[in-house]
N, C-alpha and C. Protein backbone atom coordinates (compact mmCIF):
# COMPACT_ATOMS: atom_id res chain seq x y z
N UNK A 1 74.68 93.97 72.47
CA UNK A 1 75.65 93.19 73.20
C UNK A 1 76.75 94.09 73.79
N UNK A 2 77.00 94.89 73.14
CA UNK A 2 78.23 95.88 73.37
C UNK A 2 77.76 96.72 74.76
N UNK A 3 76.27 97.04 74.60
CA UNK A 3 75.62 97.99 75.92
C UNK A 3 75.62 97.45 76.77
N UNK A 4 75.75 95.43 76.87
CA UNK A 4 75.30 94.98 77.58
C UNK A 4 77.02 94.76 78.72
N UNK A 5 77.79 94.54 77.53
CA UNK A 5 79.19 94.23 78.28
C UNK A 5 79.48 95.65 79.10
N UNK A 6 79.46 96.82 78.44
CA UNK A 6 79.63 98.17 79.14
C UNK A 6 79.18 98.25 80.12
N UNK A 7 77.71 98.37 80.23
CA UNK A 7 77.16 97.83 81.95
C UNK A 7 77.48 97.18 82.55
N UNK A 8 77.68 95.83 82.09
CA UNK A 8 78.69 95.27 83.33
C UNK A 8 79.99 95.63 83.78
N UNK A 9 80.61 96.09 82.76
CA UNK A 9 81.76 96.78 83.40
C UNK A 9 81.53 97.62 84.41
N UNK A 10 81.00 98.56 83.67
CA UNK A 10 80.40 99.75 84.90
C UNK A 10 80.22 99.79 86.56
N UNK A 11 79.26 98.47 86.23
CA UNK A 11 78.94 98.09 87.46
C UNK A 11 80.03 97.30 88.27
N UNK A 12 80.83 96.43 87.44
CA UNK A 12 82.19 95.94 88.33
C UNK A 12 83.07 97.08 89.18
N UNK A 13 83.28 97.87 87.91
CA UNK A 13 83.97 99.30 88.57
C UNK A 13 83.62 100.12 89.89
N UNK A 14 82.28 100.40 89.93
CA UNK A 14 81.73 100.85 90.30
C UNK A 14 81.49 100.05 91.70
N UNK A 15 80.90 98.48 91.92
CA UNK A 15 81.70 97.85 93.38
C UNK A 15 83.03 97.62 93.61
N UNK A 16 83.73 97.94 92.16
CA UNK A 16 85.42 98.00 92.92
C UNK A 16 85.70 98.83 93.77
N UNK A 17 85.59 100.14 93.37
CA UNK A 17 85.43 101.31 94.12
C UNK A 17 85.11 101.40 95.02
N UNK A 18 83.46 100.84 95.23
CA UNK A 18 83.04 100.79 96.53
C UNK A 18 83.41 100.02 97.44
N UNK A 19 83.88 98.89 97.16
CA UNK A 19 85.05 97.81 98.11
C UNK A 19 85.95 98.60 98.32
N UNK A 20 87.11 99.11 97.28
CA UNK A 20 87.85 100.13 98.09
C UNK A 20 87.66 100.67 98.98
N UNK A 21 86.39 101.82 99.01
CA UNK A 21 86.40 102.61 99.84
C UNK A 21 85.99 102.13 100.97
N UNK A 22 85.15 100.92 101.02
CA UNK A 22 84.60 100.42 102.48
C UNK A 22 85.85 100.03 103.32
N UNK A 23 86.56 99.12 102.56
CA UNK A 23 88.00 98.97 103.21
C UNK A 23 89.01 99.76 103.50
N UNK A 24 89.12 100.94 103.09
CA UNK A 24 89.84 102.11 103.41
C UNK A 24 88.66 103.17 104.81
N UNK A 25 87.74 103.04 105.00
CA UNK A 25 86.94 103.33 106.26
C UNK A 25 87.13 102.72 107.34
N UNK A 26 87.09 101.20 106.74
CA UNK A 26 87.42 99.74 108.20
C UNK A 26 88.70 100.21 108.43
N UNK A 27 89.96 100.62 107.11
CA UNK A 27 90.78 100.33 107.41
C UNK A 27 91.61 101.41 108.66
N UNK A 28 90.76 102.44 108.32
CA UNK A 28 90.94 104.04 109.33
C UNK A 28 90.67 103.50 110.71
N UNK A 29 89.39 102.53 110.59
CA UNK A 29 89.33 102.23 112.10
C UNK A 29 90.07 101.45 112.71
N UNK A 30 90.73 100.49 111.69
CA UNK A 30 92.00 99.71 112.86
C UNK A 30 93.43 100.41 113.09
N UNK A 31 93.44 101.35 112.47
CA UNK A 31 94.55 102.12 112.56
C UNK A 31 93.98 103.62 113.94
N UNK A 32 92.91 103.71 113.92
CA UNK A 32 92.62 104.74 115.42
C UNK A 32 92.45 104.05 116.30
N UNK A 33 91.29 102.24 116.25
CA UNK A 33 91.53 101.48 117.49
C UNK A 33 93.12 101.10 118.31
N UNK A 34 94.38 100.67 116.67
CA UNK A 34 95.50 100.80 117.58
C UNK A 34 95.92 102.16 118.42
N UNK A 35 95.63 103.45 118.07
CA UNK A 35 96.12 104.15 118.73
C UNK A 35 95.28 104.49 119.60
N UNK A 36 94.45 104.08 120.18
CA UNK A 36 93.54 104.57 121.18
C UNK A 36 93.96 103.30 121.89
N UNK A 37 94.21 101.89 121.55
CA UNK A 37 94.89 101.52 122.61
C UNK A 37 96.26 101.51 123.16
N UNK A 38 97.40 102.35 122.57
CA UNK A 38 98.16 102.40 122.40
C UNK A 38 98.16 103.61 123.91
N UNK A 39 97.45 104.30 123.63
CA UNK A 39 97.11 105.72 124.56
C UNK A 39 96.70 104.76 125.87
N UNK A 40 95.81 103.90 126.19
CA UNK A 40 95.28 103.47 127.20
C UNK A 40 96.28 102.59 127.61
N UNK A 41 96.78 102.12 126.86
CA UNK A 41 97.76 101.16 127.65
C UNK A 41 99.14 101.65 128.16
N UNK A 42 99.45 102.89 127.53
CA UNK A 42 100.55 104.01 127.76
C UNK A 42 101.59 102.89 128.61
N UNK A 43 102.30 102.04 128.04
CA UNK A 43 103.42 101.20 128.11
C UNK A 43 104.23 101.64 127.26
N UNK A 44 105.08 101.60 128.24
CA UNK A 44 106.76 102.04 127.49
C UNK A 44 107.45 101.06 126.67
N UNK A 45 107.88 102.18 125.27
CA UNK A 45 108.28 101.26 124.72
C UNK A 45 107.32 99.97 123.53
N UNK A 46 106.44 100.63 123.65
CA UNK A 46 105.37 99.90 123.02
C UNK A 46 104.65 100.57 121.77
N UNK A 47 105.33 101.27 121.05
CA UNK A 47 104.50 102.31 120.20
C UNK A 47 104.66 101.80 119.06
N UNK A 48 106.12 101.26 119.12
CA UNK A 48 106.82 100.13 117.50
C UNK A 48 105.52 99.31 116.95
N UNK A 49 105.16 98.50 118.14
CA UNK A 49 104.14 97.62 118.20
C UNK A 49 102.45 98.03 118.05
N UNK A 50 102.09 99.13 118.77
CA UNK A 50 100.88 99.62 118.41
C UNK A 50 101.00 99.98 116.43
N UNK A 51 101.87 100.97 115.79
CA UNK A 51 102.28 100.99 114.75
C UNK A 51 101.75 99.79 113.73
N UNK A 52 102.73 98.60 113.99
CA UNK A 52 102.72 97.65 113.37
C UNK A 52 101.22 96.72 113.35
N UNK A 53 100.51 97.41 114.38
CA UNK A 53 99.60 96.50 114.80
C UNK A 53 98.28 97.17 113.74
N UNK A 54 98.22 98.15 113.91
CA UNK A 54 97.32 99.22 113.14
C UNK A 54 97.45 98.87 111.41
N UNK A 55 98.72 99.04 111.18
CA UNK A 55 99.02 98.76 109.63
C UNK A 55 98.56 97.43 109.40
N UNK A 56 98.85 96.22 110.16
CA UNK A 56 98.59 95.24 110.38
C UNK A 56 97.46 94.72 109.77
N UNK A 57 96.41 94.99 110.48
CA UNK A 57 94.50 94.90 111.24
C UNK A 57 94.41 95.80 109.75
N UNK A 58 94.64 96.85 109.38
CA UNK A 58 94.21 97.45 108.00
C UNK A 58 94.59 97.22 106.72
N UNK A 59 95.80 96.80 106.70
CA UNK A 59 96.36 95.92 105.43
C UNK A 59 95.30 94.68 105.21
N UNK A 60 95.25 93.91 106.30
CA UNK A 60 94.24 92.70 106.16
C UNK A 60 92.90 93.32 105.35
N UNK A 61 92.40 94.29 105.60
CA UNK A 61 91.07 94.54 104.76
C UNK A 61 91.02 94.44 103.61
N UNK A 62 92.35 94.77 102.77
CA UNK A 62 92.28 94.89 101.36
C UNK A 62 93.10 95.77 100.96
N UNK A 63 93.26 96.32 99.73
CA UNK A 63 94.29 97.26 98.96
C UNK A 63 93.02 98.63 99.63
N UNK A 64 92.41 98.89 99.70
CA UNK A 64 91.45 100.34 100.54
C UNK A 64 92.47 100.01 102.33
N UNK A 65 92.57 98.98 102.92
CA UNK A 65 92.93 99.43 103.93
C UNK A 65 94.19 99.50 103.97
N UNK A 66 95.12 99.06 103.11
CA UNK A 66 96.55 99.13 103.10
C UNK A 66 96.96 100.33 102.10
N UNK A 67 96.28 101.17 101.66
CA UNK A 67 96.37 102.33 101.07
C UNK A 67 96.26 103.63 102.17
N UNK A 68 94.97 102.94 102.73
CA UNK A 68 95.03 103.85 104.46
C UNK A 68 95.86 104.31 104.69
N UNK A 69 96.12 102.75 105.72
CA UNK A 69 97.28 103.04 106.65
C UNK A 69 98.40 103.86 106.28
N UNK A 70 98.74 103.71 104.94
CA UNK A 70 100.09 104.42 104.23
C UNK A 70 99.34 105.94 104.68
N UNK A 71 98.65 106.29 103.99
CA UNK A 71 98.43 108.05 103.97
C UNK A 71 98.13 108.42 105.55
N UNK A 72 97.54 107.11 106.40
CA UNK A 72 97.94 107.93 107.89
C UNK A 72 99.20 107.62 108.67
N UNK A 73 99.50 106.73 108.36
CA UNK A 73 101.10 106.55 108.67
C UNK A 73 102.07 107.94 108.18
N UNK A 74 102.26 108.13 107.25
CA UNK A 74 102.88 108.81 106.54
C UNK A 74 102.51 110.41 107.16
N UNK A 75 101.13 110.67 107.37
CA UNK A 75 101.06 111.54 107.83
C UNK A 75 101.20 112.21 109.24
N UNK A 76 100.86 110.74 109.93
CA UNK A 76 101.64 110.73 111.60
C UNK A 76 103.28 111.38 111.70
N UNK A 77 103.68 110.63 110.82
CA UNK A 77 105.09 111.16 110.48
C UNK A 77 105.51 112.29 109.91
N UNK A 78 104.77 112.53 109.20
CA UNK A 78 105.28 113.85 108.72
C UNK A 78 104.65 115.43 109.61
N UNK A 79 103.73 114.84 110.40
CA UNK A 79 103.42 116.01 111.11
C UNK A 79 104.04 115.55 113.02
N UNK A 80 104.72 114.83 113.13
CA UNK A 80 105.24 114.72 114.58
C UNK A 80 106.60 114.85 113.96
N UNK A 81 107.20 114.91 112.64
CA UNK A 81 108.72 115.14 112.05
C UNK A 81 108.40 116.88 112.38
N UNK A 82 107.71 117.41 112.10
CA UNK A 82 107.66 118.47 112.16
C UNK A 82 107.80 119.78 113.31
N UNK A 83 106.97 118.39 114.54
CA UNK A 83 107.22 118.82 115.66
C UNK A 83 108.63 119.09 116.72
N UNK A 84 109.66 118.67 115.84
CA UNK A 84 110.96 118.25 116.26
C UNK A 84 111.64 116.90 116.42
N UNK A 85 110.77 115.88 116.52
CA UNK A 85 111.07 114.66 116.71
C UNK A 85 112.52 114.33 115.81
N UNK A 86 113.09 113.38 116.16
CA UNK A 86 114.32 113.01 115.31
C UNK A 86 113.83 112.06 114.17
N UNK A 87 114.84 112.06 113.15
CA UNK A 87 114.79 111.28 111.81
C UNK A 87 114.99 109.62 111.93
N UNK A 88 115.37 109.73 112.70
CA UNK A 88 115.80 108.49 113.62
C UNK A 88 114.47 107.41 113.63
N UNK A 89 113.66 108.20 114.99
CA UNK A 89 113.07 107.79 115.39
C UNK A 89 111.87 107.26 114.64
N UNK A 90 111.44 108.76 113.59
CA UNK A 90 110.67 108.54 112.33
C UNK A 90 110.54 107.36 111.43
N UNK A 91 111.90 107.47 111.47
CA UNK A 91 112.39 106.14 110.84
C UNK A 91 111.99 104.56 111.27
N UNK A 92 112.37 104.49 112.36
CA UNK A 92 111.71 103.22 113.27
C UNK A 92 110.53 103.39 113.38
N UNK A 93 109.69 104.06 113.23
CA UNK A 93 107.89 103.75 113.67
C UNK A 93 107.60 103.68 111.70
N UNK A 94 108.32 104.21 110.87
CA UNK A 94 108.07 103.86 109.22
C UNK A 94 108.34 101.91 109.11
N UNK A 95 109.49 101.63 109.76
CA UNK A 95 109.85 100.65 109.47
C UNK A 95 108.86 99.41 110.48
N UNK A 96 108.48 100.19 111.24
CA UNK A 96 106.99 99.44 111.92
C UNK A 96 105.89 99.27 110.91
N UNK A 97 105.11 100.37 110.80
CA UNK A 97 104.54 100.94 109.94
C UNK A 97 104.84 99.94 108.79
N UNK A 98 105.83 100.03 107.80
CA UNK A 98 106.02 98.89 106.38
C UNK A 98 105.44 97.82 107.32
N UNK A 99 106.29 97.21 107.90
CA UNK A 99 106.22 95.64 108.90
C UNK A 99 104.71 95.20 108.39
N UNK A 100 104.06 96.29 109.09
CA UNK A 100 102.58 95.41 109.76
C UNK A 100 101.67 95.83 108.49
N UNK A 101 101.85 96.34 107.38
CA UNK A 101 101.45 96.62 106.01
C UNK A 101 102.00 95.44 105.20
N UNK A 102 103.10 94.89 105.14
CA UNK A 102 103.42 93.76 104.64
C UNK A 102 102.62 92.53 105.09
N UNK A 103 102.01 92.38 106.27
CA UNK A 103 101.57 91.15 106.56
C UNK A 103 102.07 90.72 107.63
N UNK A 104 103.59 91.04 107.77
CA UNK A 104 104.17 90.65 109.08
C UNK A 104 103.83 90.99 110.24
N UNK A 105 104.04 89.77 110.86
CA UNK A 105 103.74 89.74 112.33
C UNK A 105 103.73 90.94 113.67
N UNK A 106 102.79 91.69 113.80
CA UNK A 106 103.08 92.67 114.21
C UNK A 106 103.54 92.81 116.00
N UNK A 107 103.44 91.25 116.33
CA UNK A 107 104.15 90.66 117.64
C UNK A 107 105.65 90.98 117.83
N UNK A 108 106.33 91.28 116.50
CA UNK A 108 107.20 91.18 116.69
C UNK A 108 108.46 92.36 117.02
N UNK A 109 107.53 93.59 117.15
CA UNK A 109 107.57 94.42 117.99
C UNK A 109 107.06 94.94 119.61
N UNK A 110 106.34 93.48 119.81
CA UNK A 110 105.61 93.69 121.33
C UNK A 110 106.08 93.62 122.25
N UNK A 111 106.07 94.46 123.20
CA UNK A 111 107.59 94.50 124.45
C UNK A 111 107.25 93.51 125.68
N UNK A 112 107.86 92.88 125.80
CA UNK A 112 107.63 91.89 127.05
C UNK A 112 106.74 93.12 128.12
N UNK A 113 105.81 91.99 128.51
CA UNK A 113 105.07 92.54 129.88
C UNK A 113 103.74 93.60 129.25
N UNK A 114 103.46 93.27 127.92
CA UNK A 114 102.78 94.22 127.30
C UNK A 114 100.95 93.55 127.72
N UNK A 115 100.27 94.05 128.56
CA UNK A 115 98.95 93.28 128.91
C UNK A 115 98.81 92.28 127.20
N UNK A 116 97.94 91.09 127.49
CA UNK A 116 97.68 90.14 126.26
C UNK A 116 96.88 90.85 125.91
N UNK A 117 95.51 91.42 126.69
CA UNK A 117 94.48 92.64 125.89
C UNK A 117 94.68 93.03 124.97
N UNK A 118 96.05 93.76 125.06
CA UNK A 118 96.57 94.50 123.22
C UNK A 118 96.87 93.39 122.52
């Protein structure tokens, strides 16, 4: 009985994991689809919103895609902080970034006149 409960554990673990990780893969891809449309749509003023939108679309997958977004968020930031960018600014695409990881509405950074496409 004991071998029998262990295996099942095992095996729970073992698709936990693998749910994680599938959702942390999906979740990479809604976080490069926002920035690849973010690039194509090259609207000013609109990056708050691509941000929020990415964290957004990957938070929804699960704790794998909202684990994502954090380590590429975080790392967007810490390697364009590097480039000179201001603390400032860092700051406002983090506080995007949380936004659309929380669940919130990631509209609510979308700049008037932004095509509906995005």
């Amino acid at each position: 009985m004991k071998l029998l409960v262990a295996g099942i554990a095992l095996i729970l673990i073992a698709e936990t994991k693998a749910q994680f990780a599938v959702e942390a893969v999906q979740g990479a891809g809604d976080m490069l689809r926002a920035y690849n449309d973010m690039r194509e749509a090259n609207y000013k003023n609109s990056d708050k919103y691509f941000h929020a939108r990415g964290n957004y679309d990957a938070a929804k997958r699960g704790p794998g895609g909202k684990w994502i977004a954090e380590v590429i968020s975080n790392a967007r930031e810490w390697i364009q902080g590097m480039s000179g960018r201001g603390a400032e600014d860092t700051e406002a695409d983090q506080n995007a970034n949380r936004w659309g990881r929380e669940g919130k509405d990631p509209n609510h950074f979308r700049p008037k006149g932004l095509p509906k496409k995005y």
